[in-house]
Protein backbone atom coordinates (compact mmCIF):
# COMPACT_ATOMS: atom_id res chain seq x y z
CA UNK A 1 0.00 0.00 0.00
CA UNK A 2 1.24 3.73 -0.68
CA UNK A 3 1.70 5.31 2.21
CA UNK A 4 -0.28 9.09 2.49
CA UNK A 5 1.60 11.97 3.29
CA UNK A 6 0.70 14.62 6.09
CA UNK A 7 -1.55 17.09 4.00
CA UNK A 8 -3.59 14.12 2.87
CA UNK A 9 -4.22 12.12 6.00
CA UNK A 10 -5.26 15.67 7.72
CA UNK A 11 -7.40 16.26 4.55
CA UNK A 12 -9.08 13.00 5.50
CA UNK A 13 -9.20 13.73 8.92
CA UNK A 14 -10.68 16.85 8.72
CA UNK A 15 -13.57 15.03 6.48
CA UNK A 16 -14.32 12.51 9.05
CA UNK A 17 -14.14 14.74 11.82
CA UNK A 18 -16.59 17.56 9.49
CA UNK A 19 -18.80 14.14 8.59
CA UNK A 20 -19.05 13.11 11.70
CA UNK A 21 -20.17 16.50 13.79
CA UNK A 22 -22.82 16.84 10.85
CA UNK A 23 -24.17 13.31 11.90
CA UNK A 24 -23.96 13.78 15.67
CA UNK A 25 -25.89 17.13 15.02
CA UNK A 26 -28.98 15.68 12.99
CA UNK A 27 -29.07 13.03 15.34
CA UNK A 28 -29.46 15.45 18.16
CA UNK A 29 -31.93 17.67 16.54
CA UNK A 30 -33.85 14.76 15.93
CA UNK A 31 -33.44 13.40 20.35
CA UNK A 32 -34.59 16.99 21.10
CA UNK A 33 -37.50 17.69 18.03
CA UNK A 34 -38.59 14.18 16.75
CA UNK A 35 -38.05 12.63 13.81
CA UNK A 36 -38.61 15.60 11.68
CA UNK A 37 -37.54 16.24 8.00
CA UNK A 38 -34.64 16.61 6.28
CA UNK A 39 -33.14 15.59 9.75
CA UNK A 40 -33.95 11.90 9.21
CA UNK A 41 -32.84 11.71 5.90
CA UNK A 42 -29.46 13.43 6.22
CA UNK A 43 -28.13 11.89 9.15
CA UNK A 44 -28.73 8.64 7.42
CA UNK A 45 -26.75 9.76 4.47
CA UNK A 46 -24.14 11.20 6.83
CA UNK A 47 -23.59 7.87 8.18
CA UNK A 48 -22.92 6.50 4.70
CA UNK A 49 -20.41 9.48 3.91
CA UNK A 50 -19.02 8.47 7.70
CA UNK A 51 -18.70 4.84 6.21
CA UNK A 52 -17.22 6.12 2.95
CA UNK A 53 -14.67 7.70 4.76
CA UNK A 54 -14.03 4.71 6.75
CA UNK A 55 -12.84 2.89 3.75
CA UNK A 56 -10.31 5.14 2.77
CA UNK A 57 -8.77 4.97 6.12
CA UNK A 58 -8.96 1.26 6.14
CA UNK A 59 -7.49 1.16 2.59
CA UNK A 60 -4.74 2.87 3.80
CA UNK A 61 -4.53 1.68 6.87
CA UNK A 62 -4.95 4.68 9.09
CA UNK A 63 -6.59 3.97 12.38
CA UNK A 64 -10.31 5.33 12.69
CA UNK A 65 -10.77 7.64 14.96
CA UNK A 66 -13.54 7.67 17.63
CA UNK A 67 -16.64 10.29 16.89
CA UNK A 68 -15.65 13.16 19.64
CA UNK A 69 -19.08 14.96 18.96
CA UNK A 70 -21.37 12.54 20.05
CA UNK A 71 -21.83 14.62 23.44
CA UNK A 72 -20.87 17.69 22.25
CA UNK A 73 -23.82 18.22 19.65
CA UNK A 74 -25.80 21.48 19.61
CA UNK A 75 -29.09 22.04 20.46
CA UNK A 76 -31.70 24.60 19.24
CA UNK A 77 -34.23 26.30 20.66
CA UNK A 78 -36.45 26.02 17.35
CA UNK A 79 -36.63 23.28 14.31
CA UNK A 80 -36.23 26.61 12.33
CA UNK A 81 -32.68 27.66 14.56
CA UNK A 82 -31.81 24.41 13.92
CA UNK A 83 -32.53 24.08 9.97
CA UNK A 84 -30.61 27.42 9.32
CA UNK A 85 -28.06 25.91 11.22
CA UNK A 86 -28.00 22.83 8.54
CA UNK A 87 -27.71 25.51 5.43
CA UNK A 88 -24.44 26.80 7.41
CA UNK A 89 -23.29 23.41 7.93
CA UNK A 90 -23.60 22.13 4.75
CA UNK A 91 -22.11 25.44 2.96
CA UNK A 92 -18.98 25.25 5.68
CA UNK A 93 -18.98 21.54 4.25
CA UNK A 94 -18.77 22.73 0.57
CA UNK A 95 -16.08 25.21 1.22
CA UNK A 96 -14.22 23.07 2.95
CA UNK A 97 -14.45 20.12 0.36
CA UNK A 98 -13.20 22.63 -2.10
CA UNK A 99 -10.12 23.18 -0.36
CA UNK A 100 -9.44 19.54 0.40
CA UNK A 101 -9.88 18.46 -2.76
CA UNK A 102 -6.36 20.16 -3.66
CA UNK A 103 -4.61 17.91 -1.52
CA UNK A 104 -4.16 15.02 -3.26
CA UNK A 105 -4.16 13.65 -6.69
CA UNK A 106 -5.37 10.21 -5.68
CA UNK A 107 -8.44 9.14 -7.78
CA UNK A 108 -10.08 7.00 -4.81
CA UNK A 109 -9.69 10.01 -2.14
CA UNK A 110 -10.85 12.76 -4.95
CA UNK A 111 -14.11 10.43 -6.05
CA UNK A 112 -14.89 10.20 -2.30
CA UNK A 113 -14.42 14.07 -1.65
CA UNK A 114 -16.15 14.60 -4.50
CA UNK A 115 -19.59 12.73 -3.82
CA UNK A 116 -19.58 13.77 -0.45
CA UNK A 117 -19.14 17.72 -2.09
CA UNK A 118 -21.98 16.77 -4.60
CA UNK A 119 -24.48 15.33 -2.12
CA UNK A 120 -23.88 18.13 0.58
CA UNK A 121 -24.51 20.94 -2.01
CA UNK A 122 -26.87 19.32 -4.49
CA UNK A 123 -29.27 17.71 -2.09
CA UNK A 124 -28.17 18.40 1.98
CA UNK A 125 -28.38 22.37 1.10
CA UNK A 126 -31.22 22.43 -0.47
CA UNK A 127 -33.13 20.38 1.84
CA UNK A 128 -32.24 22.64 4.46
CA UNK A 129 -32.94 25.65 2.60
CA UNK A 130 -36.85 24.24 2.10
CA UNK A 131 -37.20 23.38 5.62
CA UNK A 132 -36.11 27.43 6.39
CA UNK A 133 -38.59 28.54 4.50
CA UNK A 134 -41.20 26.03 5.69
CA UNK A 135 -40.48 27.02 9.77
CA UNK A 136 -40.39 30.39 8.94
């Protein structure tokens, strides 16, 4: 196995760790509000970009580090606080994707920061944006 070098095992870091607050978030909003929508949805898909993840780190064999946000996760006074919250999130998350996506050159580590970049602004974002506007 090629081994990564420093810039691209913090790039993947810094995914996991972005993945995985995003996850621990939507899973609180949905403890403290219910099982509302696009909560559900998301943090099911930001398990599979957790999982994605996963398998780079495993294909390179980088240990997997633990999910530090699981008792640190927000809460919000409204389902509307906490949906405007999501639209920051997931722009923060395509910002960030654009700038880790110049660390490396590797095809499997560029598809994966790709899709997750893709899914975040194409679907995440605008999910969040409707449920603003809805709880307005």
């Amino acid at each position: 196995m090629t081994l990564l070098n420093e810039t691209e095992i913090s790039a993947l870091h810094e995914a996991l760790d972005d993945e995985y607050q995003a996850w621990a978030t939507y899973d609180q909003v949905i403890k403290d509000f219910g099982p509302a929508r696009p909560f559900i949805n998301i943090r099911d898909a930001e398990a599979r970009h957790i999982e994605a993840l996963h398998s780079l780190f495993s294909a390179y064999e980088i240990a997997i580090p633990e999910n530090v946000w699981l008792e640190k996760a927000p809460h919000y006074q409204t389902l509307h606080e906490a949906c405007a919250a999501g639209v920051s999130a997931e722009v923060a998350n395509g910002k960030m994707y654009d700038r880790l996506l110049a660390s490396t050159n590797r095809s499997d580590i560029l598809a994966v920061f790709r899709n997750l970049q893709q899914a975040s602004q194409e679907r995440h974002l605008a999910a969040f944006q409707r449920c603003v506007e809805r709880e307005e």
